[in-house]
N, C-alpha and C. Protein backbone atom coordinates (compact mmCIF):
# COMPACT_ATOMS: atom_id res chain seq x y z
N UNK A 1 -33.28 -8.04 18.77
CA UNK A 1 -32.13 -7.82 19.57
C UNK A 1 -31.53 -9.13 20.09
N UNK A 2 -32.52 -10.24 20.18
CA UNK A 2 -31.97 -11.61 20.65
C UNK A 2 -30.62 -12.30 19.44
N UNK A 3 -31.25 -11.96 18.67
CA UNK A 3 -30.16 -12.15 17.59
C UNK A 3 -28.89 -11.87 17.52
N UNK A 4 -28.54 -10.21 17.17
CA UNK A 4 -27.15 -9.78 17.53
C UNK A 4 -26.26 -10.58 19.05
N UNK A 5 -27.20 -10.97 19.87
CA UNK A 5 -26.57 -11.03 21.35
C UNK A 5 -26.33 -12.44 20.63
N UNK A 6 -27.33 -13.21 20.11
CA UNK A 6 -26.80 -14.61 19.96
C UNK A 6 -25.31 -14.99 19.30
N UNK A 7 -25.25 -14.06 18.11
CA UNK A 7 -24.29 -14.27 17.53
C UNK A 7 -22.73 -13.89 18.14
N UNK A 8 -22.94 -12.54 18.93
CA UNK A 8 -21.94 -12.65 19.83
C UNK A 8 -21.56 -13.36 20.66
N UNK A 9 -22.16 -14.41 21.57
CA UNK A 9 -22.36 -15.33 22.60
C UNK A 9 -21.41 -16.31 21.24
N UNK A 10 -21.99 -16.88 20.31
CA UNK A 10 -21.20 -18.02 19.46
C UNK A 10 -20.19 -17.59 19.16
N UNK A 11 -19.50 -16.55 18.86
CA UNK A 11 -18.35 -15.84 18.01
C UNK A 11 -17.42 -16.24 19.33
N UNK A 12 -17.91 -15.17 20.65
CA UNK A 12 -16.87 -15.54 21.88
C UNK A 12 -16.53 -17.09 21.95
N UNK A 13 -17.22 -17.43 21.95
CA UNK A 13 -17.40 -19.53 22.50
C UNK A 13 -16.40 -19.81 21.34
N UNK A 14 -16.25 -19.72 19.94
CA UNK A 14 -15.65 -20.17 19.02
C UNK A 14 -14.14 -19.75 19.20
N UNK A 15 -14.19 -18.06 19.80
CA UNK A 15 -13.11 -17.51 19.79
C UNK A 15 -11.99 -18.43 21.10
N UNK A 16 -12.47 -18.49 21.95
CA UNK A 16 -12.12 -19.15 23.15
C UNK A 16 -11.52 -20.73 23.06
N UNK A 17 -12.20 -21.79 22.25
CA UNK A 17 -12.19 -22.97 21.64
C UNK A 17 -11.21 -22.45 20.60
N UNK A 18 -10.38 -21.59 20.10
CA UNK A 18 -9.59 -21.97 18.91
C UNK A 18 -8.31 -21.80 19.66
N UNK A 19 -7.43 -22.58 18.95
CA UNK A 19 -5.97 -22.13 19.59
C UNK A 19 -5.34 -21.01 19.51
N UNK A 20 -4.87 -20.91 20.11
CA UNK A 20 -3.97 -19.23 20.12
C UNK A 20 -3.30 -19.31 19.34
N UNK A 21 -2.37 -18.06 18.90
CA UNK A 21 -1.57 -17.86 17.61
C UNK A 21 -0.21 -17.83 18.11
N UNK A 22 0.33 -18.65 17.77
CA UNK A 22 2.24 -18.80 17.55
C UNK A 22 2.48 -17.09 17.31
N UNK A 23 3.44 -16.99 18.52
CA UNK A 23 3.75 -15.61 18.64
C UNK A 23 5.27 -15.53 18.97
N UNK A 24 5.80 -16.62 18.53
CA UNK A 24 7.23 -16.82 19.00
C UNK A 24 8.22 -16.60 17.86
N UNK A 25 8.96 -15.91 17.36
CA UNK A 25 9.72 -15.90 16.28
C UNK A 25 10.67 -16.82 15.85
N UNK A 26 10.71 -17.26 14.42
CA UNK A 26 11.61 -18.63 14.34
C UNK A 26 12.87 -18.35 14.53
N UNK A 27 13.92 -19.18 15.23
CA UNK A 27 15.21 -19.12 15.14
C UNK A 27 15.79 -18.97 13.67
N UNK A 28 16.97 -17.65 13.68
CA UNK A 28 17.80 -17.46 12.49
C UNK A 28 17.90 -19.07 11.89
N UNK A 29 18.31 -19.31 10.97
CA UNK A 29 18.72 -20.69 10.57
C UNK A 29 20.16 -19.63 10.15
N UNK A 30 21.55 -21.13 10.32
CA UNK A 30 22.83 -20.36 10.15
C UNK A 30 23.36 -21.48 9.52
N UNK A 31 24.45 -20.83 8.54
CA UNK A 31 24.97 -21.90 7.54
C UNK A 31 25.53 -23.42 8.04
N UNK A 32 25.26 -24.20 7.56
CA UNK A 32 25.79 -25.62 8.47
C UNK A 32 27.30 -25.40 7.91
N UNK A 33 28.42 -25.74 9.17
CA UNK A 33 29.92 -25.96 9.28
C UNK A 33 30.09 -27.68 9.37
N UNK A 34 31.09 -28.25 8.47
CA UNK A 34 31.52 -29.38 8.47
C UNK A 34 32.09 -29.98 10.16
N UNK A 35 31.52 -30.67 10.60
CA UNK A 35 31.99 -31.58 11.24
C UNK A 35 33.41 -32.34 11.65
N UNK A 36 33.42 -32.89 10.66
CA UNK A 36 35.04 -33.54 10.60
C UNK A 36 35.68 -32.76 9.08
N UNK A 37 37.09 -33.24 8.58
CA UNK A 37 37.94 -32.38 7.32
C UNK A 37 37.21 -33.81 6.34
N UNK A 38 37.35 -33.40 5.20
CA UNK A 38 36.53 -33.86 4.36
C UNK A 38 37.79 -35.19 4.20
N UNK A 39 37.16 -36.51 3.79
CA UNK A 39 38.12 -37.63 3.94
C UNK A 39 39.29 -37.73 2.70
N UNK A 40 40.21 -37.85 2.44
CA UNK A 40 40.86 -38.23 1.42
C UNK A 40 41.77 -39.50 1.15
N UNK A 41 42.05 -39.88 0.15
CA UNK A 41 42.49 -40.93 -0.15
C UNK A 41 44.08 -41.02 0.19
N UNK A 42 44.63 -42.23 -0.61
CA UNK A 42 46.12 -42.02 -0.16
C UNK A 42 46.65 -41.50 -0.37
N UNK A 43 46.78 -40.87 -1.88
CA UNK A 43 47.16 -39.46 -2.74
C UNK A 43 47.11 -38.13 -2.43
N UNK A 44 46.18 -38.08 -1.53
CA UNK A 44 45.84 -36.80 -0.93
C UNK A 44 44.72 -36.23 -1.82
N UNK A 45 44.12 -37.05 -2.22
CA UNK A 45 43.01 -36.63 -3.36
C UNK A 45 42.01 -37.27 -2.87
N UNK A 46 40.79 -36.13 -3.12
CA UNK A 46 39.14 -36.73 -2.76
C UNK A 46 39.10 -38.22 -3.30
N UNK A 47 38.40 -39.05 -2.45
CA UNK A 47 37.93 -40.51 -2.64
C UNK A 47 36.81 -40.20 -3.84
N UNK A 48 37.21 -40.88 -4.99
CA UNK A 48 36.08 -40.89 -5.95
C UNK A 48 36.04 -42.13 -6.70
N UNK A 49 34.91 -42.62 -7.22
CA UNK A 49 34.71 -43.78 -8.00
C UNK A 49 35.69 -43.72 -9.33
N UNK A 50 36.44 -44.47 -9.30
CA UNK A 50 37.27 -44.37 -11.20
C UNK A 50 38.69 -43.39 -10.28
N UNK A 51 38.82 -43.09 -9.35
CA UNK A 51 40.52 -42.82 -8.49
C UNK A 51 41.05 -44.22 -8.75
N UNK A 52 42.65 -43.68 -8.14
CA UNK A 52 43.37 -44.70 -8.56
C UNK A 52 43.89 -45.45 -7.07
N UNK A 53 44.34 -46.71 -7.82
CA UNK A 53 44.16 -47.76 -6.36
C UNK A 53 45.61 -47.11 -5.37
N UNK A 54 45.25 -47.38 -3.96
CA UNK A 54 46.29 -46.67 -3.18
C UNK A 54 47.27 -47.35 -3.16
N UNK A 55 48.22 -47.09 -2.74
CA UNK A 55 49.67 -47.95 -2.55
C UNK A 55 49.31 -48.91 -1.67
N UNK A 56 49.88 -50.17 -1.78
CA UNK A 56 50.39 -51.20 -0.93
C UNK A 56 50.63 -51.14 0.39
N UNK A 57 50.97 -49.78 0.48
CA UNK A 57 51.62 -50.12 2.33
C UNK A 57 52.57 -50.96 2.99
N UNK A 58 53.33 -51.50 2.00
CA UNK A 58 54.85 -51.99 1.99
C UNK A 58 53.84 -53.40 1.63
N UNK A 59 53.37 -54.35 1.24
CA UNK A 59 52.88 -55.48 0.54
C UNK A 59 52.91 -55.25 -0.54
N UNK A 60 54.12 -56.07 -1.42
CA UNK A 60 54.48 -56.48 -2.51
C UNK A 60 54.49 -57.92 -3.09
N UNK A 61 54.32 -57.79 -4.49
CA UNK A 61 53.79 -59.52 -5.21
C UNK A 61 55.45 -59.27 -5.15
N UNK A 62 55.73 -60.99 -4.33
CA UNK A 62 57.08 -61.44 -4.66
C UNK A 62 56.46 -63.25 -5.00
N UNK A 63 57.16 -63.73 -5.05
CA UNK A 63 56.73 -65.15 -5.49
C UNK A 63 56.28 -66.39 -4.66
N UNK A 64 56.71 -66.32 -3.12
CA UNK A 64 56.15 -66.57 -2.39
C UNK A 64 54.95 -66.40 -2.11
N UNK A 65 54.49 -64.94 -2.41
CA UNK A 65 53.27 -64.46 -2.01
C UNK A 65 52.04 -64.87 -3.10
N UNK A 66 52.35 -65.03 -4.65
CA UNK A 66 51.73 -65.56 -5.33
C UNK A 66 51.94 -66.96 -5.08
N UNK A 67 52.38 -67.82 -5.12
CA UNK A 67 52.58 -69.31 -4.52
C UNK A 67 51.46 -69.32 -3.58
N UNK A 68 51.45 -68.69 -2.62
CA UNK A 68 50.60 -69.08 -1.40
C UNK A 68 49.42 -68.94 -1.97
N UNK A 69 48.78 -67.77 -2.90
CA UNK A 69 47.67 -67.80 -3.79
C UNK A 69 47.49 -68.27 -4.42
N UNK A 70 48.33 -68.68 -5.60
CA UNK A 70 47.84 -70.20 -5.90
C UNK A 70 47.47 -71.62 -5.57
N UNK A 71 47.75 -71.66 -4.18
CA UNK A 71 47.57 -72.73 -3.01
C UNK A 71 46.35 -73.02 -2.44
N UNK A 72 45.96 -72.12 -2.22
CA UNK A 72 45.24 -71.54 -1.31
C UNK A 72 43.45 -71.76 -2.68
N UNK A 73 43.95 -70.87 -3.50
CA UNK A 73 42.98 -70.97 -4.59
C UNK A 73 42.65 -72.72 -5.10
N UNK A 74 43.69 -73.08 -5.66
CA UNK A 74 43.06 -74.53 -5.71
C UNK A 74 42.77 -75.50 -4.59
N UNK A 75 43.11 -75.51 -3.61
CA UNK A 75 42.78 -76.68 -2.29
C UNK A 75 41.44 -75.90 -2.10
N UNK A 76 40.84 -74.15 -2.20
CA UNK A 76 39.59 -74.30 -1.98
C UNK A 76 38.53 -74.63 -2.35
N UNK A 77 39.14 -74.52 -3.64
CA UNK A 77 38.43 -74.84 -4.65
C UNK A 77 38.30 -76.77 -5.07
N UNK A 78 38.91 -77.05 -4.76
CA UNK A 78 38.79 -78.47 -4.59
C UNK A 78 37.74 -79.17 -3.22
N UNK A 79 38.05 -78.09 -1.99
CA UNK A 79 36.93 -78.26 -1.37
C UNK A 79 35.47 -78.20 -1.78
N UNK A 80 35.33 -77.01 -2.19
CA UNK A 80 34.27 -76.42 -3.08
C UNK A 80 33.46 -77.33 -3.68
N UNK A 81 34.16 -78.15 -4.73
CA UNK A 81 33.78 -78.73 -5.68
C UNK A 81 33.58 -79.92 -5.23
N UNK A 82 32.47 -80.27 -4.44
CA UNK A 82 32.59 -82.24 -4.45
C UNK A 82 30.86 -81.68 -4.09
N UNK A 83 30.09 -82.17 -5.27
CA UNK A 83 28.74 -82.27 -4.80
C UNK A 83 28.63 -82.86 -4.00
N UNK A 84 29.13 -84.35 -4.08
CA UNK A 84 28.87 -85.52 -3.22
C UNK A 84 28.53 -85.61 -1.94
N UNK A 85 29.05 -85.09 -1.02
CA UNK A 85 29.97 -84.26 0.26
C UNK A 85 28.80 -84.37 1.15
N UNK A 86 28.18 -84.27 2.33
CA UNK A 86 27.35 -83.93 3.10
C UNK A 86 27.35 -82.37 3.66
N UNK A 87 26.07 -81.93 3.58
CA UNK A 87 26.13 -80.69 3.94
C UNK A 87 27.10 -80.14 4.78
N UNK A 88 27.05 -80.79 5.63
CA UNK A 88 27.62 -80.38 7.21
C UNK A 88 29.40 -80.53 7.16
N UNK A 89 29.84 -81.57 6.57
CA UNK A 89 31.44 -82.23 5.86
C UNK A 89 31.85 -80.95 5.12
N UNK A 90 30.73 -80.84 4.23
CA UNK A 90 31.46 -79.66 3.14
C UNK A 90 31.25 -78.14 3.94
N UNK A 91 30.49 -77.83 4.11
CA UNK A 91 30.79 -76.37 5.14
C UNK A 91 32.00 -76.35 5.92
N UNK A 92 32.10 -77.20 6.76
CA UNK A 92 33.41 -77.76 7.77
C UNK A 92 34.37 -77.69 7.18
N UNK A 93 34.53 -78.64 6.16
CA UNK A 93 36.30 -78.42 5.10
C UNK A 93 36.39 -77.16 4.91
N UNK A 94 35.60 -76.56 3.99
CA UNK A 94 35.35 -75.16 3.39
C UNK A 94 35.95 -74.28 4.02
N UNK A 95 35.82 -74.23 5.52
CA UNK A 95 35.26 -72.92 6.05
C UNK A 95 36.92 -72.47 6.39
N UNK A 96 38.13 -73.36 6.66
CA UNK A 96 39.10 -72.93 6.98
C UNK A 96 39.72 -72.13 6.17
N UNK A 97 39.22 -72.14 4.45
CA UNK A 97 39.40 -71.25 3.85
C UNK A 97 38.97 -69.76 3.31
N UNK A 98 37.91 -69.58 4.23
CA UNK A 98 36.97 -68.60 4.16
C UNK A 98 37.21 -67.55 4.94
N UNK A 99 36.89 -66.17 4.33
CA UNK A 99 36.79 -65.03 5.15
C UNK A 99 35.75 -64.91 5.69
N UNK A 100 35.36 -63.88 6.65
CA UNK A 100 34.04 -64.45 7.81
C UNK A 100 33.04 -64.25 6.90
N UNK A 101 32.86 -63.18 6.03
CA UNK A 101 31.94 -62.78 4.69
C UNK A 101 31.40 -64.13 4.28
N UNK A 102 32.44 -64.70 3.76
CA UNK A 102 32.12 -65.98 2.88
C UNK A 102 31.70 -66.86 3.70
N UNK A 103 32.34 -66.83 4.74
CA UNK A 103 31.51 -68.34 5.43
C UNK A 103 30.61 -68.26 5.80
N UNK A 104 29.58 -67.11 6.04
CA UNK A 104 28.11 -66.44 6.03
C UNK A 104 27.72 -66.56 5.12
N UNK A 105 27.94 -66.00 4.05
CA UNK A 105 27.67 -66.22 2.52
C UNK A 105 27.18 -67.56 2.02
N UNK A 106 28.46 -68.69 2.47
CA UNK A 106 28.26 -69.72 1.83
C UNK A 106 27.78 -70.67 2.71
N UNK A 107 27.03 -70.26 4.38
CA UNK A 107 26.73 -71.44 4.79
C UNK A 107 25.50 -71.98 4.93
N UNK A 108 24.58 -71.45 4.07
CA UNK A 108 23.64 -72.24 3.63
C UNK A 108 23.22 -73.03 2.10
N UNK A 109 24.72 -72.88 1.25
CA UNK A 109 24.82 -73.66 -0.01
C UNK A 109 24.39 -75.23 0.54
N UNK A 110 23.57 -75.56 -0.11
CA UNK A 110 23.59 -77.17 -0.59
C UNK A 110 24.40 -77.46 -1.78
N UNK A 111 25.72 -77.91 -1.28
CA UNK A 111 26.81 -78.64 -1.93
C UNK A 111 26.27 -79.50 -3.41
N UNK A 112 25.29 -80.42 -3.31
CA UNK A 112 24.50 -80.71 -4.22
C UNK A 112 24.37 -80.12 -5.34
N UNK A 113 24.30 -79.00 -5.13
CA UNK A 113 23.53 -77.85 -6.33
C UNK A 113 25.10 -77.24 -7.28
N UNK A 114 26.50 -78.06 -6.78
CA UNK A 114 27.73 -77.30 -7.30
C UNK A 114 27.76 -77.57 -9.02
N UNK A 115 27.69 -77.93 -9.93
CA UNK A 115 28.09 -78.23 -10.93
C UNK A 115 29.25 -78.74 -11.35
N UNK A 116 30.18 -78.14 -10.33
CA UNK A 116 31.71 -78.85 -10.22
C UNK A 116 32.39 -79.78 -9.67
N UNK A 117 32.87 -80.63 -10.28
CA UNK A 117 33.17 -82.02 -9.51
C UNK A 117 34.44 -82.30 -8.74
N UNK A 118 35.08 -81.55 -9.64
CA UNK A 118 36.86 -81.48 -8.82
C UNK A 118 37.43 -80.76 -9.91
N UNK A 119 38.73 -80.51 -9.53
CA UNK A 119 39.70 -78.92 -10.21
C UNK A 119 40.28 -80.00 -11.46
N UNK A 120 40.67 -79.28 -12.58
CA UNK A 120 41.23 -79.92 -13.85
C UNK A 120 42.78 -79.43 -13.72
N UNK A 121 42.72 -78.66 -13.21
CA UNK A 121 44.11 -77.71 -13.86
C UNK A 121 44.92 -76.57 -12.96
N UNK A 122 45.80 -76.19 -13.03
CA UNK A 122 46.53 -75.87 -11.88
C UNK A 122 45.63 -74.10 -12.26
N UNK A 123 45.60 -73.28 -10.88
CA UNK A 123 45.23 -71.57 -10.83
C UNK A 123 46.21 -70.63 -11.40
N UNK A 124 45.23 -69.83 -12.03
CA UNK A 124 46.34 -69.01 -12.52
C UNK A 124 45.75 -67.49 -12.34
N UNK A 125 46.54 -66.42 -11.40
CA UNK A 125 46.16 -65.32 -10.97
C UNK A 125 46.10 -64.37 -12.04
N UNK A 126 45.24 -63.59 -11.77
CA UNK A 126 44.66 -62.29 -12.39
C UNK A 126 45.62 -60.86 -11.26
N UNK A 127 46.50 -60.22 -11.00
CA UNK A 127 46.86 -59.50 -10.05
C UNK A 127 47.36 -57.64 -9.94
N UNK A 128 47.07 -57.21 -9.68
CA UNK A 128 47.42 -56.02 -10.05
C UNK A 128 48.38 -55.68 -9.04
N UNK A 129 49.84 -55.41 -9.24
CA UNK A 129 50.82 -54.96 -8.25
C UNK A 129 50.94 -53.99 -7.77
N UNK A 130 50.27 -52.70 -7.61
CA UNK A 130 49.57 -52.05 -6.73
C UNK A 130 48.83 -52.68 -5.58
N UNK A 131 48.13 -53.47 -6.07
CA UNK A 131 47.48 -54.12 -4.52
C UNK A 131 47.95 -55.49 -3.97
N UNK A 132 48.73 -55.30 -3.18
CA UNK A 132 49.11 -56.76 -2.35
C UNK A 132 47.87 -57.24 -1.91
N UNK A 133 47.32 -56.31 -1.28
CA UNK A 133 45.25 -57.14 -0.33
C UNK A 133 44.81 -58.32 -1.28
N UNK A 134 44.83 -58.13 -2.32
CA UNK A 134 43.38 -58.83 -3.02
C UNK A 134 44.16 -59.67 -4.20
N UNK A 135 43.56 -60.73 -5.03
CA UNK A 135 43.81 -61.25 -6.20
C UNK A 135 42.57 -61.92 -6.89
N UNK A 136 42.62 -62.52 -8.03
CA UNK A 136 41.53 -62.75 -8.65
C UNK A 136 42.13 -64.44 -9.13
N UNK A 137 41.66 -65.31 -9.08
CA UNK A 137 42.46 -66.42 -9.70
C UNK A 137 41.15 -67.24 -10.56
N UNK A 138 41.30 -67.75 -11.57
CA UNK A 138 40.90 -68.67 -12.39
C UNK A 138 41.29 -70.14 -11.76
N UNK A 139 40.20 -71.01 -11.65
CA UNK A 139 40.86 -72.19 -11.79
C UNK A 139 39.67 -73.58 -12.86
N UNK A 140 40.51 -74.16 -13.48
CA UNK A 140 39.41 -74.68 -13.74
C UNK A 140 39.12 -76.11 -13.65
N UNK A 141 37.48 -76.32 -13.78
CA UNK A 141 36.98 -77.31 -12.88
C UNK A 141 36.50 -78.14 -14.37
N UNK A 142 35.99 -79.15 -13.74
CA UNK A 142 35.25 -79.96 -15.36
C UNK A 142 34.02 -79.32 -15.47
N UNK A 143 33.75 -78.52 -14.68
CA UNK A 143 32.28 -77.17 -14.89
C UNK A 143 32.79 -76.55 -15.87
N UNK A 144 33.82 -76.30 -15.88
CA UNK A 144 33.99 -74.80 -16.36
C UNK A 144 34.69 -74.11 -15.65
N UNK A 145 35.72 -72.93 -15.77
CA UNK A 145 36.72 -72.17 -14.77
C UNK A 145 35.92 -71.20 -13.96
N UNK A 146 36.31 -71.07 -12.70
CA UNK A 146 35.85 -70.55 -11.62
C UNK A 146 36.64 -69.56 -11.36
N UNK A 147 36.11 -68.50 -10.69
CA UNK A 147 37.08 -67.20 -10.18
C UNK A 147 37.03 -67.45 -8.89
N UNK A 148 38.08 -66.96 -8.59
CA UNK A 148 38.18 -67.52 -6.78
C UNK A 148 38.61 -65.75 -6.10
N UNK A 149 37.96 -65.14 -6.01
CA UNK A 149 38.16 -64.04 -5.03
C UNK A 149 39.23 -64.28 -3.63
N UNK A 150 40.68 -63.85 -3.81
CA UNK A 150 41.43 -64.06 -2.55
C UNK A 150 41.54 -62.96 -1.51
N UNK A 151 41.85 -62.80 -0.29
CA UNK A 151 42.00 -61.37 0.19
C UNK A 151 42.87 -62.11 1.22
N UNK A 152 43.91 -61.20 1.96
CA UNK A 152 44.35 -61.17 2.87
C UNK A 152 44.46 -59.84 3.45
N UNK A 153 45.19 -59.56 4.70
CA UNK A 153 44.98 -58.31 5.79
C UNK A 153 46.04 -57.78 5.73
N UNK A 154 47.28 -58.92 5.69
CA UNK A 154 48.79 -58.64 5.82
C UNK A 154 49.68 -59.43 5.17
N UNK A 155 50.86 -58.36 4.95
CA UNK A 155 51.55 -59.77 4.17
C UNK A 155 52.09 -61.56 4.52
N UNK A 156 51.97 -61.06 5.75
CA UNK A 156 52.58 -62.27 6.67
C UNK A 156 50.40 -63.10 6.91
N UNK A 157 49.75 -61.94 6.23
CA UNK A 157 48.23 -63.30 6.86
C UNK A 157 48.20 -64.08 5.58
N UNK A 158 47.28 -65.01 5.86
CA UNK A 158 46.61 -66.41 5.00
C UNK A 158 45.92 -65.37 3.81
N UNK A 159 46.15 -66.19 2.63
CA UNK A 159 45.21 -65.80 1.95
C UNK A 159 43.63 -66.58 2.13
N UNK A 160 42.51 -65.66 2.16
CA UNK A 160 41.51 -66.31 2.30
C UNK A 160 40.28 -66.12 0.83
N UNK A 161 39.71 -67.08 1.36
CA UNK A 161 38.47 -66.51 -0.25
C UNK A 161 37.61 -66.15 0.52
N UNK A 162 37.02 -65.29 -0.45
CA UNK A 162 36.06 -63.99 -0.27
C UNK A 162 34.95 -64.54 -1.23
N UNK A 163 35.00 -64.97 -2.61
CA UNK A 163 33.82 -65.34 -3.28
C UNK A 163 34.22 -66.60 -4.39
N UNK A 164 33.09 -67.24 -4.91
CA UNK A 164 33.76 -68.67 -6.30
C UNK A 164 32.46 -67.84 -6.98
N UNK A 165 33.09 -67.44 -7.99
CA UNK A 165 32.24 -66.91 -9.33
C UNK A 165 32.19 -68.24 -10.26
N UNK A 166 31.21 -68.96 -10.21
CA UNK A 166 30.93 -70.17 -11.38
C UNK A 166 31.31 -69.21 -12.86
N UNK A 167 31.39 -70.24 -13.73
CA UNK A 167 31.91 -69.73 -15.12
C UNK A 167 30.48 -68.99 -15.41
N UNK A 168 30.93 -68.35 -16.61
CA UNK A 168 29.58 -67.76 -17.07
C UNK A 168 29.34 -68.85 -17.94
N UNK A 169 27.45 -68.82 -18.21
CA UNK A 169 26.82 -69.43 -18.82
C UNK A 169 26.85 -69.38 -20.71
């Protein structure tokens, strides 16, 4: 008879020591509703990779405006290019032509390491007239021709560089 009693005595003790049972019912789950209207482009068409570039926003290539990009592209690029230069000299020249990107980007280049010595030849833009913002310019150096990434904000801002793509190898 000591037995049966024992095993009841352990069963209670075990029963007591276990956690109780979740007796609470889960909340419905309910369909998720969008937040904000889904974003669209300038067209009025979903933003998708391979859409087409938006309008200008009244910034148009007139010849002034390429002039200033071609300006702009070779004097940075002439900065750019002087291994010679002291670290600190060449960041400094540089930087007035830089978007804040780039001058982060580029301010830990050692000038040293450029391959390019100075510009050969006048820039010549790559441009798509749809987009006033941006241009692409070639210029070339005794390296080899460089792409000079331009951007501006407005038609009336500076063009600035954004990136120098060395030639390909």
């Amino acid at each position: 008879m000591k037995k049966p009693l024992a095993l009841i005595a352990v069963a209670l003790l075990c029963a007591a020591c276990a956690p109780a049972a979740n007796t609470t019912p889960e909340p419905e789950k309910s369909a998720a509703t969008p937040s904000a209207p889904v974003s669209l482009s300038a067209s009025s068409g979903p933003q998708a990779p391979g859409g087409t570039v938006p309008a200008t926003i009244g910034i148009t290539w007139d010849e002034a405006s390429k002039d200033a990009a071609v300006d702009v592209a070779e004097q940075a690029m002439a900065d750019f290019a002087r291994p010679g230069v002291g670290e600190k000299q060449w960041a400094n020249d540089l930087a007035r032509w830089l978007t804040p990107q780039a001058t982060a980007d580029y301010s830990a280049v050692d000038p040293a390491n450029i391959p390019a010595g100075r510009v050969t030849g006048p820039a010549t833009l790559s441009f798509d007239e749809a987009n006033g913002y941006g241009v692409m310019a070639a210029v070339p150096t005794d390296a080899g021709t460089y792409t000079v990434q331009l951007l501006r904000t407005g038609k009336e801002s500076p063009w600035k560089v954004n990136r120098f793509t060395p030639p390909s190898s």
